[in-house]
Protein backbone atom coordinates (compact mmCIF):
# COMPACT_ATOMS: atom_id res chain seq x y z
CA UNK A 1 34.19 -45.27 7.73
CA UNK A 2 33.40 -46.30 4.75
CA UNK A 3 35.26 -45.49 1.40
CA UNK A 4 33.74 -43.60 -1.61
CA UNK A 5 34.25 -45.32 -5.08
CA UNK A 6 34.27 -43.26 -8.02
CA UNK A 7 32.35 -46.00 -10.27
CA UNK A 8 31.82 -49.85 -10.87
CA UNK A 9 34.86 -51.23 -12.37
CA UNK A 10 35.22 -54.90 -13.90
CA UNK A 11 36.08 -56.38 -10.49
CA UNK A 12 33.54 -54.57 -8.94
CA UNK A 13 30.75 -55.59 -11.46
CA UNK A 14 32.08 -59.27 -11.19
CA UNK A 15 31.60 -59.87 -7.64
CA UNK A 16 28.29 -57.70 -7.38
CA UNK A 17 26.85 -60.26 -9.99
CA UNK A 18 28.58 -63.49 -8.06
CA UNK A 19 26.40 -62.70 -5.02
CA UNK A 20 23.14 -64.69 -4.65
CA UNK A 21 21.32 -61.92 -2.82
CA UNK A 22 21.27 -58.24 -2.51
CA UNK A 23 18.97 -55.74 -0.21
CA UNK A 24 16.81 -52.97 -1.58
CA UNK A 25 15.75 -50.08 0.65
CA UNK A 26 12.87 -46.94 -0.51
CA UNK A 27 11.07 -44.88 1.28
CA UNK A 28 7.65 -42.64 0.95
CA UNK A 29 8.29 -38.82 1.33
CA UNK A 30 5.80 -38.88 4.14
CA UNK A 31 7.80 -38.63 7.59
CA UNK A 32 5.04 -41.62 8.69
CA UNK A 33 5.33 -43.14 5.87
CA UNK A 34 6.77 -47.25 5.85
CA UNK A 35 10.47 -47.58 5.24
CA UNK A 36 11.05 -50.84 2.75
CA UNK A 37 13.60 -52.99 2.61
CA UNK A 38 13.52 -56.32 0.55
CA UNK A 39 15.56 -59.21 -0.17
CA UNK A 40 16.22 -59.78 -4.20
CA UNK A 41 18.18 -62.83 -5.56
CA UNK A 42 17.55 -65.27 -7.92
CA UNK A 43 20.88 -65.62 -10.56
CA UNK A 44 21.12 -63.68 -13.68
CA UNK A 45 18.46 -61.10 -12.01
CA UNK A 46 21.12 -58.01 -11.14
CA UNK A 47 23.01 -56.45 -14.46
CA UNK A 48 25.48 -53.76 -14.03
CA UNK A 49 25.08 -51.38 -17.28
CA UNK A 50 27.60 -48.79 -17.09
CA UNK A 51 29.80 -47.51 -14.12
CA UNK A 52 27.08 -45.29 -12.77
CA UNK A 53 24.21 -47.77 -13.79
CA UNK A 54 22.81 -51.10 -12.51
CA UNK A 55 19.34 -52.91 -13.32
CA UNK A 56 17.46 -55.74 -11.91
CA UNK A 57 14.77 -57.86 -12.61
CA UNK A 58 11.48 -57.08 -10.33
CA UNK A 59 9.32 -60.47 -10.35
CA UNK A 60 5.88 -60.55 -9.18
CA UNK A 61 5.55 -60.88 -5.36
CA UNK A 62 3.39 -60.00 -2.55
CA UNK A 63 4.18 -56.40 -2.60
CA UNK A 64 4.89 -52.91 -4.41
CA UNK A 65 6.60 -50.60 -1.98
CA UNK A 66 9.87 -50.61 -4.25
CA UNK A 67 7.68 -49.16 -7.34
CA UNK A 68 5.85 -47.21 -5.29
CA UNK A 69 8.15 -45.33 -3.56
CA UNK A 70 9.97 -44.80 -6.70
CA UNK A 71 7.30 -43.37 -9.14
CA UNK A 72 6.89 -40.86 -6.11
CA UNK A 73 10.55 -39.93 -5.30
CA UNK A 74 13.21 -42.15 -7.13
CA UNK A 75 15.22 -42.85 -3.89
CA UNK A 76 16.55 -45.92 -3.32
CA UNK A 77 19.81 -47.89 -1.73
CA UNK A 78 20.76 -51.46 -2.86
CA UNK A 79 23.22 -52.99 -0.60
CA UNK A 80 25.54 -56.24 -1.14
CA UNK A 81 27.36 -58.56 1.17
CA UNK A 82 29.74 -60.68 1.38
CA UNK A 83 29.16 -64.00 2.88
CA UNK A 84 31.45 -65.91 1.75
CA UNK A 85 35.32 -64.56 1.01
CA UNK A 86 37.03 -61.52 2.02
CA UNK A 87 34.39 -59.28 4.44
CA UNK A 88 32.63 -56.69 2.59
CA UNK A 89 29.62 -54.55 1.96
CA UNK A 90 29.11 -52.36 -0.80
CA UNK A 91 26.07 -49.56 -1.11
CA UNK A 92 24.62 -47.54 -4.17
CA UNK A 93 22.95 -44.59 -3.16
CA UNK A 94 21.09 -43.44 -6.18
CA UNK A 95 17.84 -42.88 -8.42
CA UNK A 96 15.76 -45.98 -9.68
CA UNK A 97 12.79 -45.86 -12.22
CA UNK A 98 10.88 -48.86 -12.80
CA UNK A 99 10.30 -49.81 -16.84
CA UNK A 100 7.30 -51.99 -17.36
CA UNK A 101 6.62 -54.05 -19.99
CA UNK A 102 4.69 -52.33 -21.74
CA UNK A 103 8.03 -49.71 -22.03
CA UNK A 104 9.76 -49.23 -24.83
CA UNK A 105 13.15 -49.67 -23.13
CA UNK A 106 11.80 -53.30 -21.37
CA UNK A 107 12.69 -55.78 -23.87
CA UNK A 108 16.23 -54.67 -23.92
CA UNK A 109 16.81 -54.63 -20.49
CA UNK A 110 15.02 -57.81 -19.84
CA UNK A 111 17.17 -59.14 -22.01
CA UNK A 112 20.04 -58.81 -20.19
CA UNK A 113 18.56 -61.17 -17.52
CA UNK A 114 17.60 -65.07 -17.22
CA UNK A 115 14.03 -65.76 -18.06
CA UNK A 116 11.56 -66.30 -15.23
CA UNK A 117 7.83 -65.97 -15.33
CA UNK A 118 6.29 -63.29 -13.12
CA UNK A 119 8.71 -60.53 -14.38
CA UNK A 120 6.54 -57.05 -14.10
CA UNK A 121 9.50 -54.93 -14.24
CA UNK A 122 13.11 -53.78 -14.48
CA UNK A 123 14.05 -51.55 -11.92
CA UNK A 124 16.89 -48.95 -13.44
CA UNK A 125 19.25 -47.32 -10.59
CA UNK A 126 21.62 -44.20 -11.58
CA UNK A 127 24.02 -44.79 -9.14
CA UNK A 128 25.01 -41.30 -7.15
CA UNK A 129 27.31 -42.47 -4.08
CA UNK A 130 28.95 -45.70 -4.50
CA UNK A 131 30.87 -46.99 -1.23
CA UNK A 132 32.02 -49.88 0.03
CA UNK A 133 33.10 -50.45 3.68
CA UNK A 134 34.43 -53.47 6.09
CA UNK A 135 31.60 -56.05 6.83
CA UNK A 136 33.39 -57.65 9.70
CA UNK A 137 30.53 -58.30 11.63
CA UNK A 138 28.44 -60.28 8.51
CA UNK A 139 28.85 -63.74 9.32
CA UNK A 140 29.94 -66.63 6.66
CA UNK A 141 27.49 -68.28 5.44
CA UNK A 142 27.30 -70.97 2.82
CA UNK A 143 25.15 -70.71 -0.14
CA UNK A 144 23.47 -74.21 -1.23
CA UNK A 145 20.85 -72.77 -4.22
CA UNK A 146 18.55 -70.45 -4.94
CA UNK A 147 14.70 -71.45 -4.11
CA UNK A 148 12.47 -72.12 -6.90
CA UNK A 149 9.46 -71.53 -5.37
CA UNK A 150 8.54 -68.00 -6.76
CA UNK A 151 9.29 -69.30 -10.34
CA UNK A 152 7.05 -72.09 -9.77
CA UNK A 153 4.13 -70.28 -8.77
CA UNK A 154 3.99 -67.56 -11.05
CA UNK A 155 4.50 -70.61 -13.71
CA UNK A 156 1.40 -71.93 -11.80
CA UNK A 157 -0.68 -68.55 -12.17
CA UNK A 158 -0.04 -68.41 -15.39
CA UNK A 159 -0.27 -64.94 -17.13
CA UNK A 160 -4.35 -64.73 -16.36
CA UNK A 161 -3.59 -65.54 -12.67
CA UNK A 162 -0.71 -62.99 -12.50
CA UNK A 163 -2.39 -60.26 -13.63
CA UNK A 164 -4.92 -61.15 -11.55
CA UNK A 165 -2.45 -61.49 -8.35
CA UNK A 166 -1.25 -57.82 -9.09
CA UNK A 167 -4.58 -56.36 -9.74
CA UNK A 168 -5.31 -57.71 -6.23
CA UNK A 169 -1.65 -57.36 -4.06
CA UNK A 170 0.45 -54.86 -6.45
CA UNK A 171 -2.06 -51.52 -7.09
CA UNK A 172 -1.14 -49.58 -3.73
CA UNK A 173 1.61 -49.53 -1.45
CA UNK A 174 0.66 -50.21 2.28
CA UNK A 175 1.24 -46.68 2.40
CA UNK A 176 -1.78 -45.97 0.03
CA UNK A 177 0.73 -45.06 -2.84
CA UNK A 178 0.08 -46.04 -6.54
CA UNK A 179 1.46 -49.07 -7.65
CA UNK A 180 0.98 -51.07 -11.09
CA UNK A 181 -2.09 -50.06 -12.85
């Protein structure tokens, strides 16, 4: 069972920001509609505002479920593990809204991130159930570096290519919702 936090404390916000990869699950209201979940890493891409509030940095990739399903419904889970240390799992249960660029709010919050090309968003979760629970059965793992590979070819693109790239793989979900413009 898993126990109910009442915010992020210092700790809390410490080790969420130590781990080199979190999860990131939305859904479509449509009861056929494609559940999501993606990997996110990269360091200095996950902020935690407030005790109620985290951020990340949303780079370019192959896909837009995560926006999608959020300009529709705002639901969305991010969930951490521990791989390395005492077992653990921790989930935020909450409300995300995606500022673009082109947002008022973007430069502030990208700020609060390291630089990498391909950034088309931050992606802004109110957090409404915090919980944390055992994560016996995650195995250790050992964590060697984070790829470049993304970083390298939106560098490659280059901002023509990239907004080229979304126009082509980010304007609908697979589930025919709106993505980027």
């Amino acid at each position: 069972m898993a126990d109910v936090l009442d915010g992020i404390d210092d700790k809390l916000a410490e080790w969420l920001q130590e781990q080199p990869v979190f999860f990131v699950a939305t859904a479509p209201l449509a009861a056929d509609g494609l559940v999501n979940c993606s990997p996110k890493g990269l360091a200095g891409t996950f902020a935690v505002i407030d005790e109620r509030t985290v951020a990340y940095l949303d780079l370019t990739g192959s896909g837009i479920e995560t926006i999608a399903h959020l300009r529709e419904n705002g639901r969305i889970v991010l969930m951490f593990c521990a791989f390395d240390g005492r077992p653990n799992i921790v989930r935020m249960h909450g409300r995300g809204r995606v500022v673009l660029p082109t947002d008022e709010a973007f430069e502030e919050l990208a700020a609060r991130f390291t630089e990498h090309p391909g950034a088309r968003s931050v992606v802004v979760v109110h957090v409404e159930r915090l919980s944390e629970s055992c994560g016996y059965a995650v195995p250790t793992m050992d964590y060697r570096a984070d790829r470049d590979v993304l970083d390298l070819s939106n560098r490659k693109r280059g901002e023509d290519g990239l907004a080229e790239y979304r126009r082509e793989k980010n304007t609908r979900s697979l589930d025919g919702l709106p993505g980027l413009a």
